[in-house]
N, C-alpha and C. Protein backbone atom coordinates (compact mmCIF):
# COMPACT_ATOMS: atom_id res chain seq x y z
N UNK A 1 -93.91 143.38 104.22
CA UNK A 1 -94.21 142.99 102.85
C UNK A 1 -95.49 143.67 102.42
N UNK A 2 -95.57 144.46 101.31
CA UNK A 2 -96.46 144.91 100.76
C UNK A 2 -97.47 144.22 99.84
N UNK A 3 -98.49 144.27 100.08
CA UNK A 3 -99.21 143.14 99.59
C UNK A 3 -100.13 143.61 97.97
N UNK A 4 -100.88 145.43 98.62
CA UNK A 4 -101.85 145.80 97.77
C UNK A 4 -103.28 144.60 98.38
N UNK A 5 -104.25 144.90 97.31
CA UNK A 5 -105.22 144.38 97.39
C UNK A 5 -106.03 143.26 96.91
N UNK A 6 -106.34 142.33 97.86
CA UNK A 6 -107.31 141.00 97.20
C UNK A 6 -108.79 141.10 97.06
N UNK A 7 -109.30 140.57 96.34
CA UNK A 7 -110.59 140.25 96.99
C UNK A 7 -111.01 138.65 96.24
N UNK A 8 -111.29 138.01 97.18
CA UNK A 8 -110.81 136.18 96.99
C UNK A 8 -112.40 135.98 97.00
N UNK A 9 -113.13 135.38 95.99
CA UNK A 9 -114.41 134.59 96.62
C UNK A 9 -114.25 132.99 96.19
N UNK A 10 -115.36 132.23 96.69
CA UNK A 10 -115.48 131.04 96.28
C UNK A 10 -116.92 130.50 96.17
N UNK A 11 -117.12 129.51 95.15
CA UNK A 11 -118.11 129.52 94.24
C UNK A 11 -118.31 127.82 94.09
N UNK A 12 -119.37 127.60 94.38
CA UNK A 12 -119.61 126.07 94.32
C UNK A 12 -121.07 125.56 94.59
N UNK A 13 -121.44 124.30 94.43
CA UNK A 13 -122.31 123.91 95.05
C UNK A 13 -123.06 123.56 96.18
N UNK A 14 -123.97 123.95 97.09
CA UNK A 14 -124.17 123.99 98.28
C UNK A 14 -123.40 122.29 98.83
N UNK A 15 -122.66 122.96 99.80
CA UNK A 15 -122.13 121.85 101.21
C UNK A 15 -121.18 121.51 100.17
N UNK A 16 -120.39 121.77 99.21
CA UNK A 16 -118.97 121.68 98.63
C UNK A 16 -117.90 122.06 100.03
N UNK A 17 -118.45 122.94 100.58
CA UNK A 17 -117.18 123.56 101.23
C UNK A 17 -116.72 124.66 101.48
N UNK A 18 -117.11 125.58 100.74
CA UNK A 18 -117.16 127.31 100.68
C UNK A 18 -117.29 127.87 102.26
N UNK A 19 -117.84 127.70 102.77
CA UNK A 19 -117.65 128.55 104.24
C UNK A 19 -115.97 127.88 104.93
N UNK A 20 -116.06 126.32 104.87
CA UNK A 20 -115.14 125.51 105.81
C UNK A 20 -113.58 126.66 104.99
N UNK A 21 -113.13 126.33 103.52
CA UNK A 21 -112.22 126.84 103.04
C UNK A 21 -111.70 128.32 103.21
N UNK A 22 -113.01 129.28 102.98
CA UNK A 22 -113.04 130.71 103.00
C UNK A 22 -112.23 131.01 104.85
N UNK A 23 -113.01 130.22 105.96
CA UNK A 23 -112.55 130.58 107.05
C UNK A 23 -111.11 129.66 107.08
N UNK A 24 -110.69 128.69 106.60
CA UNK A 24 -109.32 128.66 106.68
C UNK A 24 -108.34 129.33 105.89
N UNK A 25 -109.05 130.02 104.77
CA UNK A 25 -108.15 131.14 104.17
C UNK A 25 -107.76 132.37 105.05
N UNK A 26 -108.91 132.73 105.42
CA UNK A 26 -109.04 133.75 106.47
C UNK A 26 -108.17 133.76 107.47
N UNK A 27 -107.75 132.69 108.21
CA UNK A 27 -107.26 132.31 109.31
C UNK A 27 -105.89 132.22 108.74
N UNK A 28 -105.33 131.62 107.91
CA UNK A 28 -104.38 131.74 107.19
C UNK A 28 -103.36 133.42 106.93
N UNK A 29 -104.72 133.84 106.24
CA UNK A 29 -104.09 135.05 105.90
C UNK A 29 -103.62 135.57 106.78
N UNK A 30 -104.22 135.79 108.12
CA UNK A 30 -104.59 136.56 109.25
C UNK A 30 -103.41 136.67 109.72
N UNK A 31 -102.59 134.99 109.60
CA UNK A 31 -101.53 134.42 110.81
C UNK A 31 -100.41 135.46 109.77
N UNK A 32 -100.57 135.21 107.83
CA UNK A 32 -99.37 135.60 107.66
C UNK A 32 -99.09 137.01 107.64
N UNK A 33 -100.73 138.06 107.53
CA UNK A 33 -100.37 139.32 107.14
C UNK A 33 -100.90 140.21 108.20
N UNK A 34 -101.60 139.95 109.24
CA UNK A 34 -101.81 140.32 110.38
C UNK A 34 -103.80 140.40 110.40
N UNK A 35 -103.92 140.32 111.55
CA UNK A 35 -105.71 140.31 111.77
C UNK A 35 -106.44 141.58 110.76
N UNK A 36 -106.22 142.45 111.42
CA UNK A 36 -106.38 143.68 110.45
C UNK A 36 -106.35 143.98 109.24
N UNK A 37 -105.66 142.84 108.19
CA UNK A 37 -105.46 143.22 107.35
C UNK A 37 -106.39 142.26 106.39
N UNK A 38 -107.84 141.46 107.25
CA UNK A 38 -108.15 140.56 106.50
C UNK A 38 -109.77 140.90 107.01
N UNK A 39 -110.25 140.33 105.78
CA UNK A 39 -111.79 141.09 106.10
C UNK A 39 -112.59 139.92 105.67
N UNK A 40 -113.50 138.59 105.95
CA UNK A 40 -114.51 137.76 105.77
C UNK A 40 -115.64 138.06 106.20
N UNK A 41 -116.35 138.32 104.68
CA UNK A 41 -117.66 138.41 104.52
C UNK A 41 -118.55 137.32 104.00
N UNK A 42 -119.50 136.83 103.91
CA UNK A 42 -120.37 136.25 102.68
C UNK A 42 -121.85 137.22 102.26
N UNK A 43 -122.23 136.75 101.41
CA UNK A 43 -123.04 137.14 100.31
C UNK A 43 -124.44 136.59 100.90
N UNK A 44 -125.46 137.29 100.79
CA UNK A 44 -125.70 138.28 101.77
C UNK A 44 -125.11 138.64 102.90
N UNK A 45 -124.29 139.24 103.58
CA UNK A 45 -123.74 139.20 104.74
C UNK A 45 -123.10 140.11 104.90
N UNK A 46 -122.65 140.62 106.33
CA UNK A 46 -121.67 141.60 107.04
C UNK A 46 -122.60 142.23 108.01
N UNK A 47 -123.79 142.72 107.60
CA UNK A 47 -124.66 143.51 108.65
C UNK A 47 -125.82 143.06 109.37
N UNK A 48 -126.14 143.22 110.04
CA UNK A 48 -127.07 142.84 110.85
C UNK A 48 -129.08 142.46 109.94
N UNK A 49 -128.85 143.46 109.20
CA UNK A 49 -130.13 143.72 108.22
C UNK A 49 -129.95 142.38 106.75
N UNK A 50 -128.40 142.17 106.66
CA UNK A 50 -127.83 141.17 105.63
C UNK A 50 -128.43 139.98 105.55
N UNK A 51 -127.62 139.36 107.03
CA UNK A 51 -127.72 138.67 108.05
C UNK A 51 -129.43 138.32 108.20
N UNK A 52 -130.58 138.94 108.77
CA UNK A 52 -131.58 138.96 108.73
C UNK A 52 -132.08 138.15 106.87
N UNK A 53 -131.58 139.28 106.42
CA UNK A 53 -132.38 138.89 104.72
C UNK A 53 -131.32 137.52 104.71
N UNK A 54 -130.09 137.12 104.70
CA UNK A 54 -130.01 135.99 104.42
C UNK A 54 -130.56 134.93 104.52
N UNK A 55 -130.91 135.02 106.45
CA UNK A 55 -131.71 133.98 106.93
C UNK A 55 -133.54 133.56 105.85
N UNK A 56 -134.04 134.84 105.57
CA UNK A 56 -134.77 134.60 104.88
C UNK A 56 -134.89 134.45 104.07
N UNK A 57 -133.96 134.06 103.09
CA UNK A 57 -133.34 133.66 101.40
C UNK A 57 -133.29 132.26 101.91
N UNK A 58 -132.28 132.04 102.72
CA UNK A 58 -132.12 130.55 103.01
C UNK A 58 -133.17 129.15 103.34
N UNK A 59 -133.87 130.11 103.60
CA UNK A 59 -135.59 129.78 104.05
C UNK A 59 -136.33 128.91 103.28
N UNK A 60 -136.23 129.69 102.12
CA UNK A 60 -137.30 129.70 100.59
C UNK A 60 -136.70 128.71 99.92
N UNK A 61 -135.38 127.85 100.68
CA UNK A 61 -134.92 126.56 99.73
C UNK A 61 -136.53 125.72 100.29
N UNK A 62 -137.09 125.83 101.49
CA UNK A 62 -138.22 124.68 101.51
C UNK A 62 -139.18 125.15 102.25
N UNK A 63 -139.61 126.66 101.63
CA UNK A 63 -140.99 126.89 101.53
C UNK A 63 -140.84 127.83 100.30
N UNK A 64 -142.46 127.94 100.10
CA UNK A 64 -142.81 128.46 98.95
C UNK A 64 -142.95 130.40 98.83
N UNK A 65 -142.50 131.13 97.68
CA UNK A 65 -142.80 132.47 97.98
C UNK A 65 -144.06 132.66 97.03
N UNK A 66 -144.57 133.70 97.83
CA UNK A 66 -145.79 134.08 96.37
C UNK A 66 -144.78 135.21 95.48
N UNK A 67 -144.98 135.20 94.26
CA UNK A 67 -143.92 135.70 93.23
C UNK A 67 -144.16 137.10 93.45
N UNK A 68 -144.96 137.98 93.91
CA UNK A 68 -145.12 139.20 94.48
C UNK A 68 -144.48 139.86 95.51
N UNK A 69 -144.47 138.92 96.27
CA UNK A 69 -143.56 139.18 97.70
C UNK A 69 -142.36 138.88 97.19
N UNK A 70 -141.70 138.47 96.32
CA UNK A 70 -140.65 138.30 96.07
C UNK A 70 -139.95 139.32 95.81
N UNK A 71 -140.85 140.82 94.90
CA UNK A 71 -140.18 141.88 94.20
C UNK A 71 -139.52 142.65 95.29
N UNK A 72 -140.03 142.43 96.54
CA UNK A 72 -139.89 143.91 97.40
C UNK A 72 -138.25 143.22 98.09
N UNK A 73 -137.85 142.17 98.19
CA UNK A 73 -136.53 141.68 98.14
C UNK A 73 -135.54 142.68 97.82
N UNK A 74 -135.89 143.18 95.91
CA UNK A 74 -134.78 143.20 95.58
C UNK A 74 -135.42 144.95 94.96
């Protein structure tokens, strides 16, 4: 079965559910269209450097940035 291309995100309020759903989509897909053919990422995420900056985004929910250090982020 020919499928073509998705690209699925999900969007909510923190601890709604977004990781739990995304990996049972994933797992889902996987079973119906084969491993390979399914790719889960999140935002910041996939690489090792992502991954790193996410952790430090995630951070700044409960500490403070100085608004300077903030620019070199982005």
């Amino acid at each position: 079965m020919s499928l073509g291309s998705m690209f699925i995100t999900f969007e909510g309020i923190d601890g709604c559910g977004k990781t739990t759903q995304s990996i049972l989509l994933a797992k889902y897909m996987s079973d119906l269209y084969g491993e390979d053919n399914v790719v889960l990422t999140r935002e910041p995420g996939g690489t090792s450097f992502n991954e790193l900056l996410r952790s430090v985004f995630c951070q700044f929910q409960t500490t403070r940035l100085i608004s300077s250090q903030s620019y070199f982020y982005f």
